[in-house]
PDB file of N, CA and C in Angstrom:
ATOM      1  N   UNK A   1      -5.480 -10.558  28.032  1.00  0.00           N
ATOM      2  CA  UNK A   1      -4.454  -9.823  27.345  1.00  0.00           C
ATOM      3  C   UNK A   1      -4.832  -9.550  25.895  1.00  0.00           C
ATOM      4  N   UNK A   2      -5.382 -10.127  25.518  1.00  0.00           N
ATOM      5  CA  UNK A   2      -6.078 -10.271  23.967  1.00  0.00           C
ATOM      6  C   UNK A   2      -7.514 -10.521  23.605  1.00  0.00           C
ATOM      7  N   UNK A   3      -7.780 -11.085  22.305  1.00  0.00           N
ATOM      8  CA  UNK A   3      -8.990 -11.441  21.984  1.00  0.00           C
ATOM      9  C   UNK A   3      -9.136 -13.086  22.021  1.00  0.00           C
ATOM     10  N   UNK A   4      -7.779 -13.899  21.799  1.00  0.00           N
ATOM     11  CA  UNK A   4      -7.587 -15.112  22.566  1.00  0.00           C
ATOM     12  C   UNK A   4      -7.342 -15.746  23.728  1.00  0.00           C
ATOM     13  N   UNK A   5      -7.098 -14.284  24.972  1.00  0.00           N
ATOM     14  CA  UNK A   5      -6.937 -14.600  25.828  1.00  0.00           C
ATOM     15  C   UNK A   5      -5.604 -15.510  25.998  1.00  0.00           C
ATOM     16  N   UNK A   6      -4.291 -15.284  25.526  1.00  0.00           N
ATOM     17  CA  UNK A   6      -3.283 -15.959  25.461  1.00  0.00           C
ATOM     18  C   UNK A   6      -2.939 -15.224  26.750  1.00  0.00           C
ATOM     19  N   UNK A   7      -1.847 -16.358  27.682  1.00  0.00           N
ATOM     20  CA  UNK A   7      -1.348 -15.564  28.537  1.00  0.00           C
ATOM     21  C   UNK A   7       0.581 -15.298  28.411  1.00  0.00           C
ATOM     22  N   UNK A   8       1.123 -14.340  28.808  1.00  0.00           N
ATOM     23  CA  UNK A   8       2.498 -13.564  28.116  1.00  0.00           C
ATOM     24  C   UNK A   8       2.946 -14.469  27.782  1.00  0.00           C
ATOM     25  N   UNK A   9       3.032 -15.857  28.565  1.00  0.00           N
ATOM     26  CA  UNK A   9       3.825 -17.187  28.640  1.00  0.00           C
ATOM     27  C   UNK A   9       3.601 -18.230  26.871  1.00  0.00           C
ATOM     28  N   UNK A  10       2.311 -18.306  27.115  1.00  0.00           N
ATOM     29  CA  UNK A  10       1.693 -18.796  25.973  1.00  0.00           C
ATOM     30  C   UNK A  10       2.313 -18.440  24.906  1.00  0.00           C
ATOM     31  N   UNK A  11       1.888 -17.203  24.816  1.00  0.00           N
ATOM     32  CA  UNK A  11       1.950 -15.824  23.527  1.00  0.00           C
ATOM     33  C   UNK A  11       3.755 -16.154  22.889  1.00  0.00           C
ATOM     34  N   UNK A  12       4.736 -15.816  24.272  1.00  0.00           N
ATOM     35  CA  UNK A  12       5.712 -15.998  24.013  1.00  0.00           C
ATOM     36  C   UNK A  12       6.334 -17.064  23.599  1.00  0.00           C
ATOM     37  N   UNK A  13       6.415 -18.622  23.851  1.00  0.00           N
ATOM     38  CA  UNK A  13       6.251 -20.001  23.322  1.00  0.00           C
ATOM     39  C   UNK A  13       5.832 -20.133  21.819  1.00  0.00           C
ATOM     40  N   UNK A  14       4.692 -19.207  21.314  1.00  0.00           N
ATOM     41  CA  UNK A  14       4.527 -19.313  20.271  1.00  0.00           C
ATOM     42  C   UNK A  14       5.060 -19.132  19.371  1.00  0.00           C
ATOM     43  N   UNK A  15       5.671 -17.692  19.738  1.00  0.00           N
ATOM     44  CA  UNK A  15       6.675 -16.739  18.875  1.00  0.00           C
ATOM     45  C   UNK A  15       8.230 -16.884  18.697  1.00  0.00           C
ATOM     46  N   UNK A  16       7.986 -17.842  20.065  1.00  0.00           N
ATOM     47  CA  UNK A  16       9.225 -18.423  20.203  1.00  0.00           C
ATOM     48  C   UNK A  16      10.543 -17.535  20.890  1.00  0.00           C
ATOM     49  N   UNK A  17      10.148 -16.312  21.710  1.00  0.00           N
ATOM     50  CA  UNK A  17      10.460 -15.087  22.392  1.00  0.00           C
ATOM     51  C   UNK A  17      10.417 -15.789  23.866  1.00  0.00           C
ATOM     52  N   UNK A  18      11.191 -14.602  24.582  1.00  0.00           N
ATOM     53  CA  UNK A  18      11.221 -14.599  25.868  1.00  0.00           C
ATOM     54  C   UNK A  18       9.698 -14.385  26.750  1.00  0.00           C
ATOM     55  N   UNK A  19       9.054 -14.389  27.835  1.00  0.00           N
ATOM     56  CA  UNK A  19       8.170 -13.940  28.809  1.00  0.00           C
ATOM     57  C   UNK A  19       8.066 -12.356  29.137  1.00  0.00           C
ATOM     58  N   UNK A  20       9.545 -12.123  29.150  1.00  0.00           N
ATOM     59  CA  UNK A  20       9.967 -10.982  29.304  1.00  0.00           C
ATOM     60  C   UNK A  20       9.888 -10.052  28.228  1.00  0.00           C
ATOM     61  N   UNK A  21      10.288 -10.769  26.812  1.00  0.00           N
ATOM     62  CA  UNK A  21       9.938  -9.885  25.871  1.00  0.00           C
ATOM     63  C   UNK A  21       8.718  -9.437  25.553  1.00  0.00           C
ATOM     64  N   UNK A  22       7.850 -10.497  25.652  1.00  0.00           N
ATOM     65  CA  UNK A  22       6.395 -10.061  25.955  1.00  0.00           C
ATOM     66  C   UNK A  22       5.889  -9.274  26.786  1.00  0.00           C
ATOM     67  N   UNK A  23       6.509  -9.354  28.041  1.00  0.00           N
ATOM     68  CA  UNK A  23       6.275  -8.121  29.029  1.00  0.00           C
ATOM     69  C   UNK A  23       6.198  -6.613  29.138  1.00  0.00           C
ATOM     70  N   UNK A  24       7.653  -6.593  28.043  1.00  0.00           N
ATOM     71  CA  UNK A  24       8.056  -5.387  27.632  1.00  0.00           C
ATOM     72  C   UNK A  24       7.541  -4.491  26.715  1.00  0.00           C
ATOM     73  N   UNK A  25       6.777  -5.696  25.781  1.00  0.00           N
ATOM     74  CA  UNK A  25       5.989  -5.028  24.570  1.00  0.00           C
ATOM     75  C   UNK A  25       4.793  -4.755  25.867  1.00  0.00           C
ATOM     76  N   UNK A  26       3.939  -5.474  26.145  1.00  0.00           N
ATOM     77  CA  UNK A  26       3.266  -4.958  26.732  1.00  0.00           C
ATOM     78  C   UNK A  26       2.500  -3.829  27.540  1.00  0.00           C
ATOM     79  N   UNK A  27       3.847  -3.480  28.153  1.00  0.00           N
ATOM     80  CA  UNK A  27       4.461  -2.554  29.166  1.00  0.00           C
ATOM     81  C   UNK A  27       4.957  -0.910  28.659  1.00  0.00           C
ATOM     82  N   UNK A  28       5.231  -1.418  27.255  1.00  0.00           N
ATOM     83  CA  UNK A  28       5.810  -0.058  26.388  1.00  0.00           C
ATOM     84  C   UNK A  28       7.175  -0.078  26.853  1.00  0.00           C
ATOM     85  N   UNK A  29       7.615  -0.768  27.401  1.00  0.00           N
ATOM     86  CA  UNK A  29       9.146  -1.028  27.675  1.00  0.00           C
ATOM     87  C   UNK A  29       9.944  -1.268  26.240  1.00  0.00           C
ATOM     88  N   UNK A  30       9.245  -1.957  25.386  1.00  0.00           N
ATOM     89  CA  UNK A  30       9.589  -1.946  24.152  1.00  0.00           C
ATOM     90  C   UNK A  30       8.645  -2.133  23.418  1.00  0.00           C
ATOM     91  N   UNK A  31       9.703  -2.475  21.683  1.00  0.00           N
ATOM     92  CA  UNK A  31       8.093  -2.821  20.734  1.00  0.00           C
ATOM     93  C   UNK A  31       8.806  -4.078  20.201  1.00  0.00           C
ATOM     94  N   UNK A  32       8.071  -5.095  19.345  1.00  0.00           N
ATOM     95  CA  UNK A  32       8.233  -6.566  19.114  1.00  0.00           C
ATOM     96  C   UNK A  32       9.132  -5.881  17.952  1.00  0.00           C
ATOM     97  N   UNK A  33      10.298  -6.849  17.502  1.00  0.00           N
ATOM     98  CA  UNK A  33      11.175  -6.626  16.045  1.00  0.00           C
ATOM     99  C   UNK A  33      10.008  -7.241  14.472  1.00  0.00           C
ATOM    100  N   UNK A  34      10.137  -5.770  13.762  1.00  0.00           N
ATOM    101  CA  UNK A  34       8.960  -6.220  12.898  1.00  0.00           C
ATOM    102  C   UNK A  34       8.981  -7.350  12.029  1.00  0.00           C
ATOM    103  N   UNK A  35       9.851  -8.136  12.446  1.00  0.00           N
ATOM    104  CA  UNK A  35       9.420  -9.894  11.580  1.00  0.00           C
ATOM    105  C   UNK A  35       8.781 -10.649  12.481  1.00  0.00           C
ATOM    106  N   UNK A  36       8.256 -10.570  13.628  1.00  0.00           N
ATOM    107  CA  UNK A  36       7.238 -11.350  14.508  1.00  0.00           C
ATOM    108  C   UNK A  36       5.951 -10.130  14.380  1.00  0.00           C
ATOM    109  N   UNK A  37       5.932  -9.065  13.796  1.00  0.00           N
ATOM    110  CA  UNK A  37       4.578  -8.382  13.799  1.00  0.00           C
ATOM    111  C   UNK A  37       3.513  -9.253  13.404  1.00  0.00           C
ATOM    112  N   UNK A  38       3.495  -9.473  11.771  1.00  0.00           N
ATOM    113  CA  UNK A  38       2.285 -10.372  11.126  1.00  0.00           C
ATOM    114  C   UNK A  38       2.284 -11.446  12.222  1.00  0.00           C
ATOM    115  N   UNK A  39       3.479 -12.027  12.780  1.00  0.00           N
ATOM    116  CA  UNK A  39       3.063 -13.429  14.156  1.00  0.00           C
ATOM    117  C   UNK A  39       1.860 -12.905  14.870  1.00  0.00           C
ATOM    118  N   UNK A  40       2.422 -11.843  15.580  1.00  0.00           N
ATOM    119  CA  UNK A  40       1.734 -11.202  16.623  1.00  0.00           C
ATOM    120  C   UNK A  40       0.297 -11.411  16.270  1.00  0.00           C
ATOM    121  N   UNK A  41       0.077 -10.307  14.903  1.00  0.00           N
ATOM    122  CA  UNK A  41      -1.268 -10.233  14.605  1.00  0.00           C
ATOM    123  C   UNK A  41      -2.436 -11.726  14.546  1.00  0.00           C
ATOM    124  N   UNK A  42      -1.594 -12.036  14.123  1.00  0.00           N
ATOM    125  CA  UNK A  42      -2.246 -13.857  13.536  1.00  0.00           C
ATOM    126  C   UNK A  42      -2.447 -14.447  15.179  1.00  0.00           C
ATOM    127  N   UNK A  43      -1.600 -14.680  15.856  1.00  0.00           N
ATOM    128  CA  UNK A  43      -1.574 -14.969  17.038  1.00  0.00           C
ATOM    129  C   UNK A  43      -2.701 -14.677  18.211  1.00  0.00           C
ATOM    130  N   UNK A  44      -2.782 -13.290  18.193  1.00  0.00           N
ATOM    131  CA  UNK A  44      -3.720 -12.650  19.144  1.00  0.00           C
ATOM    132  C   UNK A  44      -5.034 -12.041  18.030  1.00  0.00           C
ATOM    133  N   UNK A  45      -5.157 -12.554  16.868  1.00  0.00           N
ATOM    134  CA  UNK A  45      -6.435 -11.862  16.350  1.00  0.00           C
ATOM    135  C   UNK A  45      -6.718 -10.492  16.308  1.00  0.00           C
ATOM    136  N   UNK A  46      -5.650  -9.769  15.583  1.00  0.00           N
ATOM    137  CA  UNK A  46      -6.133  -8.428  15.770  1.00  0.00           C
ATOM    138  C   UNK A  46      -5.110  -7.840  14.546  1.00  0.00           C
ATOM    139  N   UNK A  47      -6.023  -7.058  13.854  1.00  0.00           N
ATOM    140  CA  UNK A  47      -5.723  -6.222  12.295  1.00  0.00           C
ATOM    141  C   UNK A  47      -4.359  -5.825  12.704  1.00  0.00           C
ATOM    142  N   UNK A  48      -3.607  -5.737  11.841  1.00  0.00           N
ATOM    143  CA  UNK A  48      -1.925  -4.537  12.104  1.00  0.00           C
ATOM    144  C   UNK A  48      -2.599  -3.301  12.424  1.00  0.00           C
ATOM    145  N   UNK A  49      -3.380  -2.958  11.811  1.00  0.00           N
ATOM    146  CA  UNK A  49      -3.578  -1.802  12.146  1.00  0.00           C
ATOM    147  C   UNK A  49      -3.821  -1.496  13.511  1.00  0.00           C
ATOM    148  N   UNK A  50      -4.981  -2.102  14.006  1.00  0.00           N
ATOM    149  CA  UNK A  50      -5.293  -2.251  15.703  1.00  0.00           C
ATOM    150  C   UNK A  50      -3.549  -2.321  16.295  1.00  0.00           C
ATOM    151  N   UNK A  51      -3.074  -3.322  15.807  1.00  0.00           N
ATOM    152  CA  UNK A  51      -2.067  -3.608  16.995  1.00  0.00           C
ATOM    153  C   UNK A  51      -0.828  -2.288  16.677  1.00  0.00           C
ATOM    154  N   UNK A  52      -0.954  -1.623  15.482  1.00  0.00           N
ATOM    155  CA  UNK A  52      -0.274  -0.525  15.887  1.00  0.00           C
ATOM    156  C   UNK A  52      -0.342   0.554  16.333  1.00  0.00           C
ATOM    157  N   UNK A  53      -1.728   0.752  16.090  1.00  0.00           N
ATOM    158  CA  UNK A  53      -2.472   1.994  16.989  1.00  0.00           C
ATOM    159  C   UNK A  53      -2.375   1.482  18.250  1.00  0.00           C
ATOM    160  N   UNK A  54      -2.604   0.617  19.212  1.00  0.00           N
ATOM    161  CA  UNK A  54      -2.500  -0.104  20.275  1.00  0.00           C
ATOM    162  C   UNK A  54      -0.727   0.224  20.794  1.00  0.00           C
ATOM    163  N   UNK A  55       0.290  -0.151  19.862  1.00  0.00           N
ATOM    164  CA  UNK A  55       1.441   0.538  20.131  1.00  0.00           C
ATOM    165  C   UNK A  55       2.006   1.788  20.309  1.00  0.00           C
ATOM    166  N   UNK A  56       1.176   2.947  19.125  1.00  0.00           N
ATOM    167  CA  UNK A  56       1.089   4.131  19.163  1.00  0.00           C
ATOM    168  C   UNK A  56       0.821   4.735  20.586  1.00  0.00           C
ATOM    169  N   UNK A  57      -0.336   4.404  20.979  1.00  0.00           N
ATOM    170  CA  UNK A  57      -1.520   4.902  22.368  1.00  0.00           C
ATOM    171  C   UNK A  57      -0.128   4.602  23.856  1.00  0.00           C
ATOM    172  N   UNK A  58       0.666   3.343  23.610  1.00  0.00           N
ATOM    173  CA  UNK A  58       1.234   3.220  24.587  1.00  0.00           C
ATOM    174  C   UNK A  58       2.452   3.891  24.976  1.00  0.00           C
ATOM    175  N   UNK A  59       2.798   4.899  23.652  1.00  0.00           N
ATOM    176  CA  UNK A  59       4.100   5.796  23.599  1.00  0.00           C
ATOM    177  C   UNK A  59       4.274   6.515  24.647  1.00  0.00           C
TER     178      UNK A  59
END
């Protein structure tokens, strides 16, 4: 799923989010609320920038 290889479950535990919410970002079902963004980034190793172009692409 990443560059840490976290899995949704993991990822989500961390952030302290649902499985599902993770799913959704994933999925383009939704996008994460931007006070877990910098989490995100730190989390899965990857620039804001990447992870918003990465959000962009999934519109």
């Amino acid at each position: 799923m990443n560059k840490k290889n976290y899995s949704e479950k993991r990822l989500a535990r961390e952030l302290g989010v649902s499985q599902q919410a993770v799913s959704k970002w994933l999925t383009g079902k939704s996008v994460p609320k931007l006070q877990l963004f910098y989490n995100i980034c730190v989390a899965v190793d990857v620039s804001p920038n990447d992870l918003l172009l990465w959000l962009e692409d999934d519109r």
